[in-house]
Protein backbone atom coordinates (compact mmCIF):
# COMPACT_ATOMS: atom_id res chain seq x y z
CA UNK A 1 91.51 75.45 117.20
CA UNK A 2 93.91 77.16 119.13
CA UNK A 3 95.38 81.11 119.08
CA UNK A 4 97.61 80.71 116.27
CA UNK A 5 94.72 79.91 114.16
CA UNK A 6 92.21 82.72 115.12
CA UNK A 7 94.95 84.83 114.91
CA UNK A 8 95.55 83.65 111.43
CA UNK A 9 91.72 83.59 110.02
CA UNK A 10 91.28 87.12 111.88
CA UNK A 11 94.40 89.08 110.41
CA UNK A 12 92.66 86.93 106.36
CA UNK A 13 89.14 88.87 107.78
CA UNK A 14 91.43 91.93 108.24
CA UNK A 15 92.70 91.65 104.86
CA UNK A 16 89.56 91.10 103.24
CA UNK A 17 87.63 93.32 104.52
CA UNK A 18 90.33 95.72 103.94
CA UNK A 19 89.81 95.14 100.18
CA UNK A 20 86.02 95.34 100.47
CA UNK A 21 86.74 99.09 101.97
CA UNK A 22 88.64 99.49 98.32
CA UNK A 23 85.82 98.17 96.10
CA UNK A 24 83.98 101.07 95.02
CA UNK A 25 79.97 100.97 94.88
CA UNK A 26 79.64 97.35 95.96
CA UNK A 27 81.48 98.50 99.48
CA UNK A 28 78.61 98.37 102.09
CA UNK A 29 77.24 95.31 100.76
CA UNK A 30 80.89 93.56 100.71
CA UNK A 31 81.55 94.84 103.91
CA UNK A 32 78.56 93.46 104.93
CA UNK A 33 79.03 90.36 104.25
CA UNK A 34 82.08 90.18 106.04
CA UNK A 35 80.99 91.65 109.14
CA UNK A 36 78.49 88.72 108.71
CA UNK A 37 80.97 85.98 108.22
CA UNK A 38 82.80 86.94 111.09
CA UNK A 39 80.25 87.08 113.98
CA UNK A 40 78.88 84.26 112.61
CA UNK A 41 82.74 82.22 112.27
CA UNK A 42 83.28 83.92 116.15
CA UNK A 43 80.03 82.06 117.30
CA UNK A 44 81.05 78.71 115.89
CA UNK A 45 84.84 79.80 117.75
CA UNK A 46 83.59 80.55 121.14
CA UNK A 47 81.45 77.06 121.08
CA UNK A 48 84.70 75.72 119.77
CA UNK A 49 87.29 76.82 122.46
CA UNK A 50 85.64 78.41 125.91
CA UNK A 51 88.49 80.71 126.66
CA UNK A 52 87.87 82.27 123.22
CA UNK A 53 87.67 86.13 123.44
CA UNK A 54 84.75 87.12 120.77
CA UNK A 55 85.36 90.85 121.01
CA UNK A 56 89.40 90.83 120.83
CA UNK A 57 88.53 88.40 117.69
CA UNK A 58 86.25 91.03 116.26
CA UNK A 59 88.79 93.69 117.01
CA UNK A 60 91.48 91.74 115.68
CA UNK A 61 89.51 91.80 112.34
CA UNK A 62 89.07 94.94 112.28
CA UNK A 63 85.36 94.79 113.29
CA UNK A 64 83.86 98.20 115.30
């Protein structure tokens, strides 16, 4: 995988996680399970590609 595609599946974590924020009562457990998804998808990344940048990704996702 290259930037174009992090870039892509990050600003799709953005988006969902986005909607999660919008869900009502269910919203810590949906944005838990995105925060989830995403360090675990940015682990499987960095082995992927070594000059992958795990915390831009995060931020880029809208991850604190």
């Amino acid at each position: 995988m290259n930037k174009k595609h992090f870039i892509a599946v990050a600003a799709e974590i953005r988006s969902q996680l986005e909607h999660a924020k919008n869900l009502g009562a269910s919203t810590m457990v949906a944005t838990h399970t995105v925060r989830v998804i995403t360090s675990g998808l940015s682990n499987v990344f960095a082995r992927q590609n070594p000059r992958f940048d795990r915390e831009r990704f995060l931020a880029a996702c809208g991850i604190e």
